[in-house]
Every structure is written in C-alpha cells, then in structure tokens.
N, C-alpha and C. Protein backbone atom coordinates (compact mmCIF):
# COMPACT_ATOMS: atom_id res chain seq x y z
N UNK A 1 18.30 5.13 -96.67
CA UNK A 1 18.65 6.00 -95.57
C UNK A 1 20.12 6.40 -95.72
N UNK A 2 20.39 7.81 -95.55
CA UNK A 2 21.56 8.32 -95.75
C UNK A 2 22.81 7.79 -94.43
N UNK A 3 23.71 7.28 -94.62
CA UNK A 3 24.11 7.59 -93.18
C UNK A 3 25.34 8.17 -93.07
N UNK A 4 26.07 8.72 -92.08
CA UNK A 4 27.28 9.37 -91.72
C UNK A 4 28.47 8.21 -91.98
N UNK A 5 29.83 8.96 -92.46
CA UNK A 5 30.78 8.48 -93.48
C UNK A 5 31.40 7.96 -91.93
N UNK A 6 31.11 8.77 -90.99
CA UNK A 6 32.19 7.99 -89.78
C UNK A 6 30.93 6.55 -88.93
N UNK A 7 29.50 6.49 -89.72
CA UNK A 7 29.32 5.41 -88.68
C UNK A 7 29.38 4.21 -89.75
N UNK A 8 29.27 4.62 -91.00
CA UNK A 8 30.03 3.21 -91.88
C UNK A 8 31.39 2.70 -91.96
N UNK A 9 32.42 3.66 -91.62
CA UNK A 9 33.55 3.31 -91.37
C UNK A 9 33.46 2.80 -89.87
N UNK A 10 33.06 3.09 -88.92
CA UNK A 10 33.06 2.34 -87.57
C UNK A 10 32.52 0.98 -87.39
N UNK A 11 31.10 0.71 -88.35
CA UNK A 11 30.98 -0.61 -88.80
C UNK A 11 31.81 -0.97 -89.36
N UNK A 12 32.00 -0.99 -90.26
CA UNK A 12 33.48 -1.57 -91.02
C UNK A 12 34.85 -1.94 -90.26
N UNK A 13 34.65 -0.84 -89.20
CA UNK A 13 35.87 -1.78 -88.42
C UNK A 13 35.31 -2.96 -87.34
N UNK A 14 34.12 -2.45 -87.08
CA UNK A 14 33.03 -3.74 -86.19
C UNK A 14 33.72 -4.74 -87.01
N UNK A 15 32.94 -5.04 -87.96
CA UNK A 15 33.12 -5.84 -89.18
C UNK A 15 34.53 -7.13 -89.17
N UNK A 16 35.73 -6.12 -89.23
CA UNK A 16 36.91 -6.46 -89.64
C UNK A 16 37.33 -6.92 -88.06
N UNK A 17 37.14 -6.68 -86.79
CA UNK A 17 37.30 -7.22 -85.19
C UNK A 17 36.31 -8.56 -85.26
N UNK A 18 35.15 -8.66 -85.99
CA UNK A 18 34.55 -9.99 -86.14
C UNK A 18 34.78 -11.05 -86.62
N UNK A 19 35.81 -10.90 -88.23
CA UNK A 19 36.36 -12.02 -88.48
C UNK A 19 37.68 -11.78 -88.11
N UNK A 20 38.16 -11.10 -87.15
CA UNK A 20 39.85 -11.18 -87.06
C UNK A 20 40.53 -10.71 -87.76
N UNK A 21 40.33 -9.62 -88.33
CA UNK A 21 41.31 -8.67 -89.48
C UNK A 21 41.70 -7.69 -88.64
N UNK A 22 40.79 -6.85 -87.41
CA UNK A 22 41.00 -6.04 -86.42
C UNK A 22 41.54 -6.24 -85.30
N UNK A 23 42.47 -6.25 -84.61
CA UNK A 23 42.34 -6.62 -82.75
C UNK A 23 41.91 -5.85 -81.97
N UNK A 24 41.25 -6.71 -80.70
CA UNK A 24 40.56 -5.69 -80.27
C UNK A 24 41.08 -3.96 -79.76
N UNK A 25 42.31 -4.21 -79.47
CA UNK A 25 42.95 -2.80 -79.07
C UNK A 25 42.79 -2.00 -80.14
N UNK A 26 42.83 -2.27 -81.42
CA UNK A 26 42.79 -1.25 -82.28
C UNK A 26 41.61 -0.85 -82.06
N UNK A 27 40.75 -1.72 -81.99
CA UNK A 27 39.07 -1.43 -82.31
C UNK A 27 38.88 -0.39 -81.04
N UNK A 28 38.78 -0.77 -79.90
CA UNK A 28 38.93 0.37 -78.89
C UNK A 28 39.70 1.64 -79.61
N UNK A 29 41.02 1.59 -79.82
CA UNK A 29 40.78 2.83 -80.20
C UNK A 29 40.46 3.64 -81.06
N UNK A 30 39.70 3.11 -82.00
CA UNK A 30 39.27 3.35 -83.18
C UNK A 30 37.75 3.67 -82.75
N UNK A 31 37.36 2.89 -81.55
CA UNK A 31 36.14 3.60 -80.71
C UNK A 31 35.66 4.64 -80.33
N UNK A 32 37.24 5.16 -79.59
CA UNK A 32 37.45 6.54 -78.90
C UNK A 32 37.41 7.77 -79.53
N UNK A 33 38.48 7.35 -81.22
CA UNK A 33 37.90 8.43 -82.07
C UNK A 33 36.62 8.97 -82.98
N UNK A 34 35.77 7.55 -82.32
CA UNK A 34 34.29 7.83 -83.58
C UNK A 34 33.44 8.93 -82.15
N UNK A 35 33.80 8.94 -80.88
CA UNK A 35 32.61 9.05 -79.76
C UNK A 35 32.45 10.67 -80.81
N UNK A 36 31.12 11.17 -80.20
CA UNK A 36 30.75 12.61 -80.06
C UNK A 36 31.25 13.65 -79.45
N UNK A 37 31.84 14.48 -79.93
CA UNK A 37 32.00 15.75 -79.49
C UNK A 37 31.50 16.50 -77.94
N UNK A 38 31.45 16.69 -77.21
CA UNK A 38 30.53 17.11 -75.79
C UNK A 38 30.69 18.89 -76.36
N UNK A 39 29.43 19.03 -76.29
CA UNK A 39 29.09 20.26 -75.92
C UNK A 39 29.35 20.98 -74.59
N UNK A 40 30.05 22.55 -75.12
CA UNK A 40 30.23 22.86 -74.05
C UNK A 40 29.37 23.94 -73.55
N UNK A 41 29.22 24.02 -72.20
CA UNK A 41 27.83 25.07 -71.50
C UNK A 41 28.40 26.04 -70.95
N UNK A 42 27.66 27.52 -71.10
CA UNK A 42 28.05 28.66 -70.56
C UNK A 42 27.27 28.57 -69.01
N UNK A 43 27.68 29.34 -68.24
CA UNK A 43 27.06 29.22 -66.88
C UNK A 43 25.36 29.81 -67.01
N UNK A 44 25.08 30.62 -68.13
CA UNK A 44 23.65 30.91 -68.30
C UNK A 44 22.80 29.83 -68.53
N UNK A 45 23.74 28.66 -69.82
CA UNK A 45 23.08 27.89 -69.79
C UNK A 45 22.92 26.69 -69.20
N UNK A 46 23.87 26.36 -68.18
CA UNK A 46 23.57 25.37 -67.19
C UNK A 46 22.54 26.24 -66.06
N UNK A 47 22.23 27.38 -65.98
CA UNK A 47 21.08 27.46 -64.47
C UNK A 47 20.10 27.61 -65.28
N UNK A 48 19.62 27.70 -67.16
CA UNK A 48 18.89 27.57 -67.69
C UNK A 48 18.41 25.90 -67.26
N UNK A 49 19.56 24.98 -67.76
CA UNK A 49 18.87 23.67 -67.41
C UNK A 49 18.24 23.48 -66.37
N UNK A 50 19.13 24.12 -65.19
CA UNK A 50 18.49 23.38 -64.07
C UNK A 50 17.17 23.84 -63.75
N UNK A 51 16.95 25.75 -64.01
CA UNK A 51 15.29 25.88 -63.97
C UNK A 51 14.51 25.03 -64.72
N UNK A 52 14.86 24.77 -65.93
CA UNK A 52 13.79 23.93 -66.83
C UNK A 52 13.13 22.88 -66.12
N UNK A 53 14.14 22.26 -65.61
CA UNK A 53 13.92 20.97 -64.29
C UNK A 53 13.62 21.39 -63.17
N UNK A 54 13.39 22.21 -62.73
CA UNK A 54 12.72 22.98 -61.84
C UNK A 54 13.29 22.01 -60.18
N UNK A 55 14.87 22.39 -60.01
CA UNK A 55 15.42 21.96 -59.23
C UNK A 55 16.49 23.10 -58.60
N UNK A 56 16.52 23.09 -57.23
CA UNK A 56 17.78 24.07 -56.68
C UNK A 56 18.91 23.78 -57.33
N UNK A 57 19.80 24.50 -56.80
CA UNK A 57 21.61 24.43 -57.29
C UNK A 57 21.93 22.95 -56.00
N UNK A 58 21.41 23.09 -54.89
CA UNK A 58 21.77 21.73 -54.62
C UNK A 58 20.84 20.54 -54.68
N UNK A 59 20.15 20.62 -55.70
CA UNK A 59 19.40 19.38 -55.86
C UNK A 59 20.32 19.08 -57.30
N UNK A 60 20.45 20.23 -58.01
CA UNK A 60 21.28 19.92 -59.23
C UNK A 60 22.66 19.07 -59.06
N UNK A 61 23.02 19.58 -57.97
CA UNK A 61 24.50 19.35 -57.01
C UNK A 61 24.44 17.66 -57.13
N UNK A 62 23.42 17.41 -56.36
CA UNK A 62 23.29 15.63 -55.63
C UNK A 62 23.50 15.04 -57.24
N UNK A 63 22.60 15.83 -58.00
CA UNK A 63 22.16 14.46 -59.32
C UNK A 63 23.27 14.09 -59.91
N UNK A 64 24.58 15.55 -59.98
CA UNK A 64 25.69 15.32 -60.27
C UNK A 64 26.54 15.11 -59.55
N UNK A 65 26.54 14.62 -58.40
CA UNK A 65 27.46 13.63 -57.48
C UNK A 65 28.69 15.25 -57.37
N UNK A 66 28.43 16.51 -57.06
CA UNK A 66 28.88 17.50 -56.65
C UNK A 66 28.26 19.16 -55.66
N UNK A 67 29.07 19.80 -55.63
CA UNK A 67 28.98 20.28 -54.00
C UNK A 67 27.69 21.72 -54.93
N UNK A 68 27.11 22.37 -54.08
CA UNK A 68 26.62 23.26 -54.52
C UNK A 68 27.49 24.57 -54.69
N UNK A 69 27.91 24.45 -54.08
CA UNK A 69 29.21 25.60 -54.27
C UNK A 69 29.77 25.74 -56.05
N UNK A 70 30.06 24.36 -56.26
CA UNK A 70 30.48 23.82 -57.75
C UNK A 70 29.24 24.74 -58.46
N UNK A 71 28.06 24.02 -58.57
CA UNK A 71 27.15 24.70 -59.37
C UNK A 71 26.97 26.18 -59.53
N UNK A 72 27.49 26.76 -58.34
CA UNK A 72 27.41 28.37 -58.18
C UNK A 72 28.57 29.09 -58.81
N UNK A 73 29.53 28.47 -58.54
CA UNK A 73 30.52 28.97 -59.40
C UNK A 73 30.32 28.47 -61.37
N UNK A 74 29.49 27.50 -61.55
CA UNK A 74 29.57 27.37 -62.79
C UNK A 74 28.58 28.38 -63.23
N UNK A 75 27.11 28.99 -62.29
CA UNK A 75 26.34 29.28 -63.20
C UNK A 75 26.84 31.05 -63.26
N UNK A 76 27.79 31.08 -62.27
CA UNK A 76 28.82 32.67 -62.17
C UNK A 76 29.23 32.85 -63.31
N UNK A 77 29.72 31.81 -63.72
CA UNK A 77 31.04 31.68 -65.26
C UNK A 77 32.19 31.54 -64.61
N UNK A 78 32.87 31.96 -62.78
CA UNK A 78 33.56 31.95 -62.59
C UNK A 78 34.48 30.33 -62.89
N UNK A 79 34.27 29.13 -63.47
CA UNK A 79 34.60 27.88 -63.40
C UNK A 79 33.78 27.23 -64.71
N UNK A 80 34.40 26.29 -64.94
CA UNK A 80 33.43 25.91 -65.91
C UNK A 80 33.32 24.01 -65.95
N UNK A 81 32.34 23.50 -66.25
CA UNK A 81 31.93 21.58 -65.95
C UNK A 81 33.44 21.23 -66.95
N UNK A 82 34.14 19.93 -67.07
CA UNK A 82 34.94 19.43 -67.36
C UNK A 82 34.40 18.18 -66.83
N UNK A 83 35.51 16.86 -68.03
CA UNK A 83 35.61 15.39 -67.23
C UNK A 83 34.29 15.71 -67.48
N UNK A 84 34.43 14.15 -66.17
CA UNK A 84 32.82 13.37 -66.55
C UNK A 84 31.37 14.77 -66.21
N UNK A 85 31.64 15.70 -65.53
CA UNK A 85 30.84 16.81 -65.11
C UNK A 85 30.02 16.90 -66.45
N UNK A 86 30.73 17.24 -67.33
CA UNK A 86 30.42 18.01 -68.75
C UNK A 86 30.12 16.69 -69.42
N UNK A 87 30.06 15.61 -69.27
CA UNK A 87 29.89 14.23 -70.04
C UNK A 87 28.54 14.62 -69.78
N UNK A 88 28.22 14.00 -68.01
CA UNK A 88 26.92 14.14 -67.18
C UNK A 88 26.13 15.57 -67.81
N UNK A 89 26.61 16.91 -67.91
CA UNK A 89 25.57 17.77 -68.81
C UNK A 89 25.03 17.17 -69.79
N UNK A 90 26.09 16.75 -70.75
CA UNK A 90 25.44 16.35 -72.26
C UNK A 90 24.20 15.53 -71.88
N UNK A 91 24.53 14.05 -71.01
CA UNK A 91 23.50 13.36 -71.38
C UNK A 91 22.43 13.93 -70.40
N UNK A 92 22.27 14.89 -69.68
CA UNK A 92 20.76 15.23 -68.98
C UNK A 92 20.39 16.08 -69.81
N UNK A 93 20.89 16.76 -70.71
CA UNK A 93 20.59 17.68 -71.63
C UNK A 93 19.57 16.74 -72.78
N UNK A 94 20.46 15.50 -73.31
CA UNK A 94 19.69 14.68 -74.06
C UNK A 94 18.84 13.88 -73.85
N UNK A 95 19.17 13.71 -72.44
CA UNK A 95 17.35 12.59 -72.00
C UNK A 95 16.99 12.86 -70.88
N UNK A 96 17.11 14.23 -70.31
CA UNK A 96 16.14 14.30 -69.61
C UNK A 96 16.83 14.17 -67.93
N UNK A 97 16.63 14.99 -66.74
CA UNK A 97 16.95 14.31 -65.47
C UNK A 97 16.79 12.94 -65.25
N UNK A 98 15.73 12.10 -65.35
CA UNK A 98 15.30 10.55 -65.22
C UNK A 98 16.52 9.93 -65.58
N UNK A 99 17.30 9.84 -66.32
CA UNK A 99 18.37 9.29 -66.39
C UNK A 99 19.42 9.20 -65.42
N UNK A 100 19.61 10.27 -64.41
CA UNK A 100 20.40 10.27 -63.03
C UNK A 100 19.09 10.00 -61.96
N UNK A 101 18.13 9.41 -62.16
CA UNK A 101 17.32 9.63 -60.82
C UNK A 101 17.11 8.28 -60.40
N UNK A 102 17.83 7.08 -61.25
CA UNK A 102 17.80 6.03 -61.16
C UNK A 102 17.91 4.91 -59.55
C-alpha cells in the first residue's frame, strides 16, 4: 500500500515521542502542521448542502450552533463560514448531518 510522504513522516515523529527522542510540545506541533487543509464553500454551495439534507436555513442554523441570519448571509455570498464554522462544514460534508445530531 502506497502511503503519503506526510503520514510516514508523522509516524515517525509518533515514533520518536514514544521512546523519548520527541517532546511532547514538539509533537503537538508537528501535529498542527500534518492536519488537512479545510475546504472552502461558496454560498451556492453551502444551500446546496443544506438542500441535499433537506433542512431549512434554521434547522441548518441549530446543527451549527448559529443564527439563521448567519446562514442567509452565507448562502448570499454576502459573508463567508470561518473558525470552527468552516471546520463544522468540512466534517458534515464528510459524514454526513448524523454527526451533529448527536
């Protein structure tokens, strides 16, 4: 199995924090630079999501712990998700509403 040059180097620093060659502060931040990229959403395609899920702008609102107003201005273009907002897109994008319905 092929794998990506940054998740063998991120093991490798696993690795080196296990027998004590790493401390943990480095390893944290050596964490921060392996995370993923967040995709960013145009306002077409966040009221795309939310039809898919077949939910209002304030049902979309609640799941993301924000006002409906927020959602209206994002799916305007006038504003755009940031911070954890745009975290919270990525992962309903990747698994699904059920993941905030907890």
């Amino acid at each position: 199995m092929e794998e990506s040059i940054l998740k063998v180097v991120h093991e490798t620093a696993k690795g080196l924090t296990n027998i004590g060659l790493m401390d943990a502060k480095t390893r944290r931040e050596f964490d921060a630079l392996c995370l993923t990229p967040l995709k960013e959403y145009s306002g077409k395609q966040i009221k795309e999501m939310r039809l898919k899920n077949n939910v209002t702008q304030s049902v979309f609102a609640t799941y993301l712990n924000l006002t409906s107003s927020t959602i209206q201005k994002w799916e305007k273009g006038l504003t755009n998700p940031q911070g954890s907002s745009l975290k919270l897109l990525n992962l309903l994008e990747k698994n699904g509403f059920e993941i905030l319905a907890g």
